[in-house]
PDB file of N, CA and C in Angstrom:
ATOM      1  N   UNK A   1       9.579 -46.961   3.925  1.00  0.00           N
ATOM      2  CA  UNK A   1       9.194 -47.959   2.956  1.00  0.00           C
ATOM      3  C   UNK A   1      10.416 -48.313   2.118  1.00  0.00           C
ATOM      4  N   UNK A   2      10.588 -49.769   1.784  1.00  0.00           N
ATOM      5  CA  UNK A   2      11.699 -49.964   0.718  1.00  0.00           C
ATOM      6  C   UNK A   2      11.285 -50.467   0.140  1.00  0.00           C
ATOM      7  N   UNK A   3      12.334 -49.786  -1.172  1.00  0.00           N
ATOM      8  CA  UNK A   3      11.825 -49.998  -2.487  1.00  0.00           C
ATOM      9  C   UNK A   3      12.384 -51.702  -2.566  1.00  0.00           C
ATOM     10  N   UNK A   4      11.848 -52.167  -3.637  1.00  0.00           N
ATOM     11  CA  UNK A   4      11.724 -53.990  -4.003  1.00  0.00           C
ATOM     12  C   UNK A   4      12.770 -54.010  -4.875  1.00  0.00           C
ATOM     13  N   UNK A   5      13.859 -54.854  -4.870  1.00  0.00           N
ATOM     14  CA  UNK A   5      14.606 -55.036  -5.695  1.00  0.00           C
ATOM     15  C   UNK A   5      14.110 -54.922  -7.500  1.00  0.00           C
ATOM     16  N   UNK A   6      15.040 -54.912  -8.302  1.00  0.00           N
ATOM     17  CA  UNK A   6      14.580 -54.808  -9.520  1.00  0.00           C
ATOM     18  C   UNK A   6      14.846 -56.220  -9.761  1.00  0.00           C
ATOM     19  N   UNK A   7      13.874 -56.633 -10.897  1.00  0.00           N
ATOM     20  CA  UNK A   7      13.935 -57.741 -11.301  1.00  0.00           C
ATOM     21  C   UNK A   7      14.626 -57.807 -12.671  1.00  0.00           C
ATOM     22  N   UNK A   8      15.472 -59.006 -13.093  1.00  0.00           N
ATOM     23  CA  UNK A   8      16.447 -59.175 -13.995  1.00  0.00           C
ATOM     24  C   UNK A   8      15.895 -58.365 -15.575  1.00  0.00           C
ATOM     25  N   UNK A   9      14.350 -58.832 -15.412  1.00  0.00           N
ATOM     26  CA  UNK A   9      14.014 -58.329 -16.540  1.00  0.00           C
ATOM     27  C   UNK A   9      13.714 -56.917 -16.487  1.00  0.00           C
ATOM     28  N   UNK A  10      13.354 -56.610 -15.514  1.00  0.00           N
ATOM     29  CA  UNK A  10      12.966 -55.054 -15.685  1.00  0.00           C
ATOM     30  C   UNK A  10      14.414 -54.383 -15.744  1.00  0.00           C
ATOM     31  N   UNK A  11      15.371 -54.827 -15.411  1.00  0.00           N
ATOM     32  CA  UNK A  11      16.571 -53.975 -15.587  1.00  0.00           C
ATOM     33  C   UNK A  11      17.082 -54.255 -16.818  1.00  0.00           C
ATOM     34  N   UNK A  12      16.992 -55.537 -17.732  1.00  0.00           N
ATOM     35  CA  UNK A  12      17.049 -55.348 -19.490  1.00  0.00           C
ATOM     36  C   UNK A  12      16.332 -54.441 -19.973  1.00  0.00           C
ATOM     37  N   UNK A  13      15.050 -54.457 -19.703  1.00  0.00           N
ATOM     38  CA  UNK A  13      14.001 -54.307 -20.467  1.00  0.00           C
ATOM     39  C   UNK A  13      14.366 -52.081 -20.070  1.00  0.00           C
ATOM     40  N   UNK A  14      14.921 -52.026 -19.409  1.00  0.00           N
ATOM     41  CA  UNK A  14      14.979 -50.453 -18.891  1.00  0.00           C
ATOM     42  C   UNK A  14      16.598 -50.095 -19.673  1.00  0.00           C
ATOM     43  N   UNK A  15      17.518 -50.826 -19.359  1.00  0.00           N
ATOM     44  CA  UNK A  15      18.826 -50.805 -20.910  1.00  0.00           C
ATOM     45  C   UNK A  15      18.399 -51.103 -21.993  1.00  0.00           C
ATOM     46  N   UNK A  16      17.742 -51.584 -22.383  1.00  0.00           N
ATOM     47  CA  UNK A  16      16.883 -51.550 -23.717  1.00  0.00           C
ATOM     48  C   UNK A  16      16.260 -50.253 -24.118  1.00  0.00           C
ATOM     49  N   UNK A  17      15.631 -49.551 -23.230  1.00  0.00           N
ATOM     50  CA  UNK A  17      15.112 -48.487 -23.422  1.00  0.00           C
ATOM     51  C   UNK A  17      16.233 -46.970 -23.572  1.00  0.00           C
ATOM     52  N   UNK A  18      17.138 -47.274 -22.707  1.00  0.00           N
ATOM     53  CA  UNK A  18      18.094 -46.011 -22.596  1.00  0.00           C
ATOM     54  C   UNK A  18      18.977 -46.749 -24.192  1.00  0.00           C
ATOM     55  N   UNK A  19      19.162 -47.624 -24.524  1.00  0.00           N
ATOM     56  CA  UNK A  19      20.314 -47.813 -25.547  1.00  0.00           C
ATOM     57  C   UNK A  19      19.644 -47.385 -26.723  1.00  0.00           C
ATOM     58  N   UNK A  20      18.105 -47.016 -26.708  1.00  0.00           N
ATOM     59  CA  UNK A  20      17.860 -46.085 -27.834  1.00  0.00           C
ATOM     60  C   UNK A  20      18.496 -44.613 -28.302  1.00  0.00           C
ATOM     61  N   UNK A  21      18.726 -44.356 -27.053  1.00  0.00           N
ATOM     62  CA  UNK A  21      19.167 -43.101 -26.844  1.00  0.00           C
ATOM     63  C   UNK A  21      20.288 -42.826 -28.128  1.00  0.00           C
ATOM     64  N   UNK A  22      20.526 -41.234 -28.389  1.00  0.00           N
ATOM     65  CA  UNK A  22      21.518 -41.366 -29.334  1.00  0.00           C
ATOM     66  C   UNK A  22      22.617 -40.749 -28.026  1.00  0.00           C
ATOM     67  N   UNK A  23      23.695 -40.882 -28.286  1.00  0.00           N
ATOM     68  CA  UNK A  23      24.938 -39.985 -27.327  1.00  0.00           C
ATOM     69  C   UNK A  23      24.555 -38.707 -26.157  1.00  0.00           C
ATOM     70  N   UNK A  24      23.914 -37.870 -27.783  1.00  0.00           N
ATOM     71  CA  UNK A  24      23.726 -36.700 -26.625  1.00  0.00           C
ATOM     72  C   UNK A  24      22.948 -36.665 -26.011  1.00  0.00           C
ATOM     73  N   UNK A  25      21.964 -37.644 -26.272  1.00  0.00           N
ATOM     74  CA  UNK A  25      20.287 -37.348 -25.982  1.00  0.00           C
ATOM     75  C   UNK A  25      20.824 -38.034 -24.450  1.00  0.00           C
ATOM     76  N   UNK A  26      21.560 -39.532 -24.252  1.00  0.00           N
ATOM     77  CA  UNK A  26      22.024 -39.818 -22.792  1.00  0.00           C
ATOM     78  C   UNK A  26      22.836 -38.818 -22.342  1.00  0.00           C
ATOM     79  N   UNK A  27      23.240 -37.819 -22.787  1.00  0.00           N
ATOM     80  CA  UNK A  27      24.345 -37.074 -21.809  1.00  0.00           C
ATOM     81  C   UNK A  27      23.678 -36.085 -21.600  1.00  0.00           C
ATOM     82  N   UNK A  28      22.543 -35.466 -22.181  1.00  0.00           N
ATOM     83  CA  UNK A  28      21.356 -34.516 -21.450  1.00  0.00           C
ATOM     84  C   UNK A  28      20.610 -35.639 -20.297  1.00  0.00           C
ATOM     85  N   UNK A  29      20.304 -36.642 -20.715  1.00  0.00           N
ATOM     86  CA  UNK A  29      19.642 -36.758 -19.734  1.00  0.00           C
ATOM     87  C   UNK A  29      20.205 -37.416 -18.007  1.00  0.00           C
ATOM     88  N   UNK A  30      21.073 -37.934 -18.738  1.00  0.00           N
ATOM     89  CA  UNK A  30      22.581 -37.685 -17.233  1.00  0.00           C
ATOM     90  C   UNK A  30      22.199 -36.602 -16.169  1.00  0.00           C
ATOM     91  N   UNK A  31      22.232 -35.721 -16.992  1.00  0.00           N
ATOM     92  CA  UNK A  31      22.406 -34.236 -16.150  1.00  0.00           C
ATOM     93  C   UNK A  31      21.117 -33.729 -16.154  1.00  0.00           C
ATOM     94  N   UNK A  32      20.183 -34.170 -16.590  1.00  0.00           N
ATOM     95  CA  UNK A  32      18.502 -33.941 -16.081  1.00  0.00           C
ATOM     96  C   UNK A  32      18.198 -34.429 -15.026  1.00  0.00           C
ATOM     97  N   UNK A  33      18.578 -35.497 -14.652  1.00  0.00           N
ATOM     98  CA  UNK A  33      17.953 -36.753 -13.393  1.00  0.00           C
ATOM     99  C   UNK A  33      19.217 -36.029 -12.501  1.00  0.00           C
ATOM    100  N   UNK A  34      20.484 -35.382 -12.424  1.00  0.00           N
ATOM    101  CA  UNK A  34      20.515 -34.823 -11.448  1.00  0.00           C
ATOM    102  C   UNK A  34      20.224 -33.528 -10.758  1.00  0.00           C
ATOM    103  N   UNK A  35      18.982 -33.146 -11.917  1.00  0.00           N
ATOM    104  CA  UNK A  35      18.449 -32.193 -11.426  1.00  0.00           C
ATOM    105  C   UNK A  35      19.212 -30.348 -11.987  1.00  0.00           C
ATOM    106  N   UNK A  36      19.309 -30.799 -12.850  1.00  0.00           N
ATOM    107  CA  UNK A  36      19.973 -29.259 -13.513  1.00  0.00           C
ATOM    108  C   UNK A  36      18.681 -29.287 -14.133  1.00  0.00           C
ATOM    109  N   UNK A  37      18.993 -27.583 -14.910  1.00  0.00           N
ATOM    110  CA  UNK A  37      17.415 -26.861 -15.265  1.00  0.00           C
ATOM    111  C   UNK A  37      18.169 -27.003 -16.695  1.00  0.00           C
ATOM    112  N   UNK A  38      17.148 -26.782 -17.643  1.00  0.00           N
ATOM    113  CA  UNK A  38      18.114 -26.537 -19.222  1.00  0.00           C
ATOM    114  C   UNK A  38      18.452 -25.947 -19.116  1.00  0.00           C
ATOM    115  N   UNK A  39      18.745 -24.844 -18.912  1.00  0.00           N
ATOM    116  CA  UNK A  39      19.719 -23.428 -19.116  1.00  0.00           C
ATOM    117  C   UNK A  39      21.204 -23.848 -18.807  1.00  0.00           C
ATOM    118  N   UNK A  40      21.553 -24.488 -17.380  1.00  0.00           N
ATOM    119  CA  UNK A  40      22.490 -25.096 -16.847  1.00  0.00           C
ATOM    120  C   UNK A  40      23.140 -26.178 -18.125  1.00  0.00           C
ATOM    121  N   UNK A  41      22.263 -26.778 -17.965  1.00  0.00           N
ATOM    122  CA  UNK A  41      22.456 -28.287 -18.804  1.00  0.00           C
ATOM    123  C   UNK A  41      23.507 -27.704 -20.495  1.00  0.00           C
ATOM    124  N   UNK A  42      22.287 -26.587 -20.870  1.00  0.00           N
ATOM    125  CA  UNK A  42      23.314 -25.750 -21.845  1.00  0.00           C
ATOM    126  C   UNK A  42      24.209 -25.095 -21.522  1.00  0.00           C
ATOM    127  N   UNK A  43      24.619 -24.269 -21.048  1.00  0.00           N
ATOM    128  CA  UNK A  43      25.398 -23.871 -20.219  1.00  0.00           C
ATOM    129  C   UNK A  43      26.944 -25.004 -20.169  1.00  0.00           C
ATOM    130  N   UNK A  44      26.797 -26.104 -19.072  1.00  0.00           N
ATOM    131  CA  UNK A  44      27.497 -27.596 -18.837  1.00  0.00           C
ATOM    132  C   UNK A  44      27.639 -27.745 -20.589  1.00  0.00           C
ATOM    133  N   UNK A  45      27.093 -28.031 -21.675  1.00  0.00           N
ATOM    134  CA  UNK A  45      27.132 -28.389 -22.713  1.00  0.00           C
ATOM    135  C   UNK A  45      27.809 -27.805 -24.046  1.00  0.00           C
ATOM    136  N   UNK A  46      27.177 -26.320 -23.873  1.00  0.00           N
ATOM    137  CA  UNK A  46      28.001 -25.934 -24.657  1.00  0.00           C
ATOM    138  C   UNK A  46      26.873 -25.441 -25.977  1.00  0.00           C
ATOM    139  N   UNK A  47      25.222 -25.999 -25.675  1.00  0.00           N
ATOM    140  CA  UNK A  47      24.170 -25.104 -26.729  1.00  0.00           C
ATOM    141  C   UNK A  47      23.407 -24.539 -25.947  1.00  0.00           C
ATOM    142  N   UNK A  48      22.048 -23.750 -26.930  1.00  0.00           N
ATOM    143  CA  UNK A  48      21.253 -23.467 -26.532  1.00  0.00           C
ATOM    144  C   UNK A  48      20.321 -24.388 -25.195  1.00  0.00           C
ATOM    145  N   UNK A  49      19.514 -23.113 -24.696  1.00  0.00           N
ATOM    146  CA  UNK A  49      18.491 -23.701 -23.895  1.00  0.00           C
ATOM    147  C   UNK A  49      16.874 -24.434 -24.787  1.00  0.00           C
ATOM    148  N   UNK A  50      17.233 -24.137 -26.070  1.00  0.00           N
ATOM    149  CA  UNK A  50      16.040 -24.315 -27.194  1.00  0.00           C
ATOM    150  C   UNK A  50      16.352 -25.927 -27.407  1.00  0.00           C
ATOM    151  N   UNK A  51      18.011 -25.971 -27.471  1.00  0.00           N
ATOM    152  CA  UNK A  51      18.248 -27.304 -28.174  1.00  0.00           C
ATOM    153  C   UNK A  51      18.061 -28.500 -27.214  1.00  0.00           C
ATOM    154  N   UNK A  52      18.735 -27.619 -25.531  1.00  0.00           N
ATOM    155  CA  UNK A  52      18.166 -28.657 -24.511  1.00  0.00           C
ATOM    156  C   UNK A  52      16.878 -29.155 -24.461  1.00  0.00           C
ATOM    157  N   UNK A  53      15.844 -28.483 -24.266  1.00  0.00           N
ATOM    158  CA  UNK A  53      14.690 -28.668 -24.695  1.00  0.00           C
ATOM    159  C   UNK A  53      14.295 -29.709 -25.794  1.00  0.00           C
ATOM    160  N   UNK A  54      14.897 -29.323 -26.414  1.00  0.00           N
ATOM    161  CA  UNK A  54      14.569 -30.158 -28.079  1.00  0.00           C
ATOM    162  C   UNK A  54      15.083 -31.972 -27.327  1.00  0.00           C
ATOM    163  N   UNK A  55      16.543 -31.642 -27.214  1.00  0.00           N
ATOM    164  CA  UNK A  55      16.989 -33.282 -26.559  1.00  0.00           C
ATOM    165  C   UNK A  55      16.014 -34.179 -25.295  1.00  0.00           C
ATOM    166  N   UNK A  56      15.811 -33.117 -24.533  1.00  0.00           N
ATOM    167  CA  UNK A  56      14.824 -33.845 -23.243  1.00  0.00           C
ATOM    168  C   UNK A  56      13.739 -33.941 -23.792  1.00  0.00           C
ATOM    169  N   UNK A  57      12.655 -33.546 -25.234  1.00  0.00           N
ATOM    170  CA  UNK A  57      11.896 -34.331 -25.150  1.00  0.00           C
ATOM    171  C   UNK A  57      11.616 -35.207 -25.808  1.00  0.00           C
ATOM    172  N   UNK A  58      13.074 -35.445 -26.711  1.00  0.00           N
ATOM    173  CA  UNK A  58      13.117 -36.437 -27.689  1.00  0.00           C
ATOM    174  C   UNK A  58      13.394 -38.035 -26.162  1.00  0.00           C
ATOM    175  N   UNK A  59      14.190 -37.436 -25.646  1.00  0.00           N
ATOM    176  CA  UNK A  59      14.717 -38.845 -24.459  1.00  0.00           C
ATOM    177  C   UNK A  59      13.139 -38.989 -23.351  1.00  0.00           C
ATOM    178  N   UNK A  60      12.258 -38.032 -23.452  1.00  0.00           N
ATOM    179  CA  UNK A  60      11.169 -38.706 -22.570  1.00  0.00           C
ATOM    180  C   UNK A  60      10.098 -39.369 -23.497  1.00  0.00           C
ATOM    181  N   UNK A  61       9.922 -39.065 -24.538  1.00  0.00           N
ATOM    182  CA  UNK A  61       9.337 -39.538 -25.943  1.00  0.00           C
ATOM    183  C   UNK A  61      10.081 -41.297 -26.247  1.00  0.00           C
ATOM    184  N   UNK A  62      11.105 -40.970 -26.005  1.00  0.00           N
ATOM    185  CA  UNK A  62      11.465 -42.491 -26.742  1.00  0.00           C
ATOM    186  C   UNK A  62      11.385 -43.378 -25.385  1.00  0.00           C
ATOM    187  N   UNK A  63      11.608 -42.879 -23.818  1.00  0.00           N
ATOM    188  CA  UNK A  63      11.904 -43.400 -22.941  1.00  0.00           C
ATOM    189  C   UNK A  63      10.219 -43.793 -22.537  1.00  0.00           C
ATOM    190  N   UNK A  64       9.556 -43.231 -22.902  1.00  0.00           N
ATOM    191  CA  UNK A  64       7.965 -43.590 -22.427  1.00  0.00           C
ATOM    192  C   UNK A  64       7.567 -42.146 -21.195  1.00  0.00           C
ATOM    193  N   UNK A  65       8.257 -42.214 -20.746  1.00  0.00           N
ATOM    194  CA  UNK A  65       8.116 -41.478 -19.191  1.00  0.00           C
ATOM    195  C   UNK A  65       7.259 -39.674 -19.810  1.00  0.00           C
ATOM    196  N   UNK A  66       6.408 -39.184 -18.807  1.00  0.00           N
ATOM    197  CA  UNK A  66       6.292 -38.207 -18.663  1.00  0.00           C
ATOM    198  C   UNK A  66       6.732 -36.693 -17.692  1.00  0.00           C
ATOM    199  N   UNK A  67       7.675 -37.689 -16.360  1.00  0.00           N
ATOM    200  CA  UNK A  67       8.238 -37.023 -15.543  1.00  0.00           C
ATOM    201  C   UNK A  67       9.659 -37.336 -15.343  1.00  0.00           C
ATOM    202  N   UNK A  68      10.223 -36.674 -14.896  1.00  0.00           N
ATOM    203  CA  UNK A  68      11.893 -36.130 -14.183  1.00  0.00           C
ATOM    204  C   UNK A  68      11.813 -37.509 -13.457  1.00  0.00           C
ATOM    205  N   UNK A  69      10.686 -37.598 -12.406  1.00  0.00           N
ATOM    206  CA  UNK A  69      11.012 -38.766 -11.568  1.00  0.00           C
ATOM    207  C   UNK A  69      10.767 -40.040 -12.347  1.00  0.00           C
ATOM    208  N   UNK A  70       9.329 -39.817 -13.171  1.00  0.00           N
ATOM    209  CA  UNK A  70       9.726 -41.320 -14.091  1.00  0.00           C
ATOM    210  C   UNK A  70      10.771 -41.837 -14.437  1.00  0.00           C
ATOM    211  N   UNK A  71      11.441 -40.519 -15.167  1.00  0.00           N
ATOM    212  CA  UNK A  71      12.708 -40.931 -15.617  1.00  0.00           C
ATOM    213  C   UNK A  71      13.629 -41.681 -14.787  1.00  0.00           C
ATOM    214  N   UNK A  72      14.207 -40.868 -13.545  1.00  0.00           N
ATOM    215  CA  UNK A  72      14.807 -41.244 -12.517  1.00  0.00           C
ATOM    216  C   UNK A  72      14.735 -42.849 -12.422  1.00  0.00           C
ATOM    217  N   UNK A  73      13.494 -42.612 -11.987  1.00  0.00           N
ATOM    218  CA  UNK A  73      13.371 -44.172 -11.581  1.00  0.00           C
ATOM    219  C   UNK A  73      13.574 -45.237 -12.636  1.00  0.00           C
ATOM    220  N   UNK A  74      13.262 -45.190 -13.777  1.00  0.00           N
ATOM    221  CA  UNK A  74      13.857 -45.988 -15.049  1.00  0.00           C
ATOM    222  C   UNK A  74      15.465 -46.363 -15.452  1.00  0.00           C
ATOM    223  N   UNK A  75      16.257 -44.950 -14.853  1.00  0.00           N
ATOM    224  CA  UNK A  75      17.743 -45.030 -14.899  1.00  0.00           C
ATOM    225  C   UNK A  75      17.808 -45.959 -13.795  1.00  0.00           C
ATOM    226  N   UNK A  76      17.303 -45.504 -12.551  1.00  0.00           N
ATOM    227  CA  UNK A  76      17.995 -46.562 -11.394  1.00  0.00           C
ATOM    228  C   UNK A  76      17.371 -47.903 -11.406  1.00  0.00           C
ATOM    229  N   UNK A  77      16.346 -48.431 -12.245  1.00  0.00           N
ATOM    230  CA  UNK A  77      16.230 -49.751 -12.874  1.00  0.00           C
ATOM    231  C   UNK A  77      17.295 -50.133 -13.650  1.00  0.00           C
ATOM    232  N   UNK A  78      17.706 -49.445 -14.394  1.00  0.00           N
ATOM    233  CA  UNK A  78      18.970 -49.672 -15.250  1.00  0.00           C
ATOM    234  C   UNK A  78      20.010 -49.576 -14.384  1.00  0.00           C
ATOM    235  N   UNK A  79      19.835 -49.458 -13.683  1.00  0.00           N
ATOM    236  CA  UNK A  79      21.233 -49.326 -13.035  1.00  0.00           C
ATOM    237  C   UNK A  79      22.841 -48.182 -13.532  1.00  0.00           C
ATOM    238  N   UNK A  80      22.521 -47.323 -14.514  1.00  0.00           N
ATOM    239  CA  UNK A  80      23.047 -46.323 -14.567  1.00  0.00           C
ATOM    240  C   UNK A  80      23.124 -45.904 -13.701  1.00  0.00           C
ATOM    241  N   UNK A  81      24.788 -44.568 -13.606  1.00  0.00           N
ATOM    242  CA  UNK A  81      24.973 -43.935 -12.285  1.00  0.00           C
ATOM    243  C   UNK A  81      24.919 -42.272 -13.409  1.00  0.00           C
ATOM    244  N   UNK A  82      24.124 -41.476 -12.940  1.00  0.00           N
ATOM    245  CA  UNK A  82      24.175 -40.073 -13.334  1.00  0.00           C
ATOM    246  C   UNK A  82      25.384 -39.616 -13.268  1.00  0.00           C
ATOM    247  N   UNK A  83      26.517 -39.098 -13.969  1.00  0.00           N
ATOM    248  CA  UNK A  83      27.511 -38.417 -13.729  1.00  0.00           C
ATOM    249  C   UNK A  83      27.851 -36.831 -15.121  1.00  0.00           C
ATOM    250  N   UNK A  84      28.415 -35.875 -14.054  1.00  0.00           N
ATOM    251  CA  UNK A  84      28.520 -34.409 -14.248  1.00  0.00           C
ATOM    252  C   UNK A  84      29.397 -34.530 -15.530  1.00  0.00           C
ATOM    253  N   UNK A  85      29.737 -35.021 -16.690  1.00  0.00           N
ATOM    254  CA  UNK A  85      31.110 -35.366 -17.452  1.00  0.00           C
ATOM    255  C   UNK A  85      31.537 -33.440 -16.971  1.00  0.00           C
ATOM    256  N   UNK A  86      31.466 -32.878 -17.926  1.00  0.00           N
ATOM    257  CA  UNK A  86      32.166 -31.598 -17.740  1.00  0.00           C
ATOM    258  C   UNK A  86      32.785 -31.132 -16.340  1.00  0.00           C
ATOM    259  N   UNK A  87      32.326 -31.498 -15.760  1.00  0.00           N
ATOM    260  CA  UNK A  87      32.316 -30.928 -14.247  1.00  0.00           C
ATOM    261  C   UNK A  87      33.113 -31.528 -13.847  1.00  0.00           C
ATOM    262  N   UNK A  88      32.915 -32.726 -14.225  1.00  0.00           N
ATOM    263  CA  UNK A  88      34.081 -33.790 -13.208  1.00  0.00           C
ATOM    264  C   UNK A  88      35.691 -33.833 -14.177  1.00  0.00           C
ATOM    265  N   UNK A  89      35.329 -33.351 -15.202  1.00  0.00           N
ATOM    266  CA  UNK A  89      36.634 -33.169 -15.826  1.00  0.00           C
ATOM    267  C   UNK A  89      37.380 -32.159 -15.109  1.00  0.00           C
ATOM    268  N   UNK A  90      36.551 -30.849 -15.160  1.00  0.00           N
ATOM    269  CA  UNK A  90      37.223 -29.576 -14.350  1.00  0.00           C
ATOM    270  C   UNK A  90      38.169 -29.920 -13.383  1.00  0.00           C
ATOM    271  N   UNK A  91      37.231 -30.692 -12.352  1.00  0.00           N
ATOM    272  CA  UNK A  91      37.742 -30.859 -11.092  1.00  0.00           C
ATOM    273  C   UNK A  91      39.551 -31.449 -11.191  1.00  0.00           C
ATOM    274  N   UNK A  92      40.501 -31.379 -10.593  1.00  0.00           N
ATOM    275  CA  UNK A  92      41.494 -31.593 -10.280  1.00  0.00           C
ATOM    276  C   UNK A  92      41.789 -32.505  -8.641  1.00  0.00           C
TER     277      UNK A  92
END
């Protein structure tokens, strides 16, 4: 099955939704939609697994969504690309 292109508005109307975001709250959820657990995510970050927590459910609260994949699928309406920042710094 393929998925249907996004339509102009649903891809505003889905950057509209992520530009609520504050900084960190998008850079947890970066690294949620690729599937890290909080612990990791803290860990990658640099706090608690309490505070991860705290950020993912402030970003599914403001984002509407109740799931990982909701989410997902809302970023790739937006057309955001998930990326590792820490990780990809490491790398050489």
């Amino acid at each position: 099955m393929r998925a249907r292109p996004n339509s102009a508005a649903e891809q505003s109307e889905a950057r509209r939704l992520l530009d609520l975001l504050t900084p960190r709250e998008f850079e947890v959820m970066q690294l949620v939609i690729t599937g890290m657990l909080n612990k990791q995510i803290g860990g990658e970050l640099g706090f608690a697994e309490k505070t991860v927590k705290l950020h993912r459910g402030r970003v599914m609260q403001k984002l509407g969504v109740t799931s990982v994949a909701q989410l997902v699928r809302l970023v790739q309406k937006a057309s955001v690309v998930a990326v590792r920042t820490s990780t990809a710094a490491k790398v050489n």
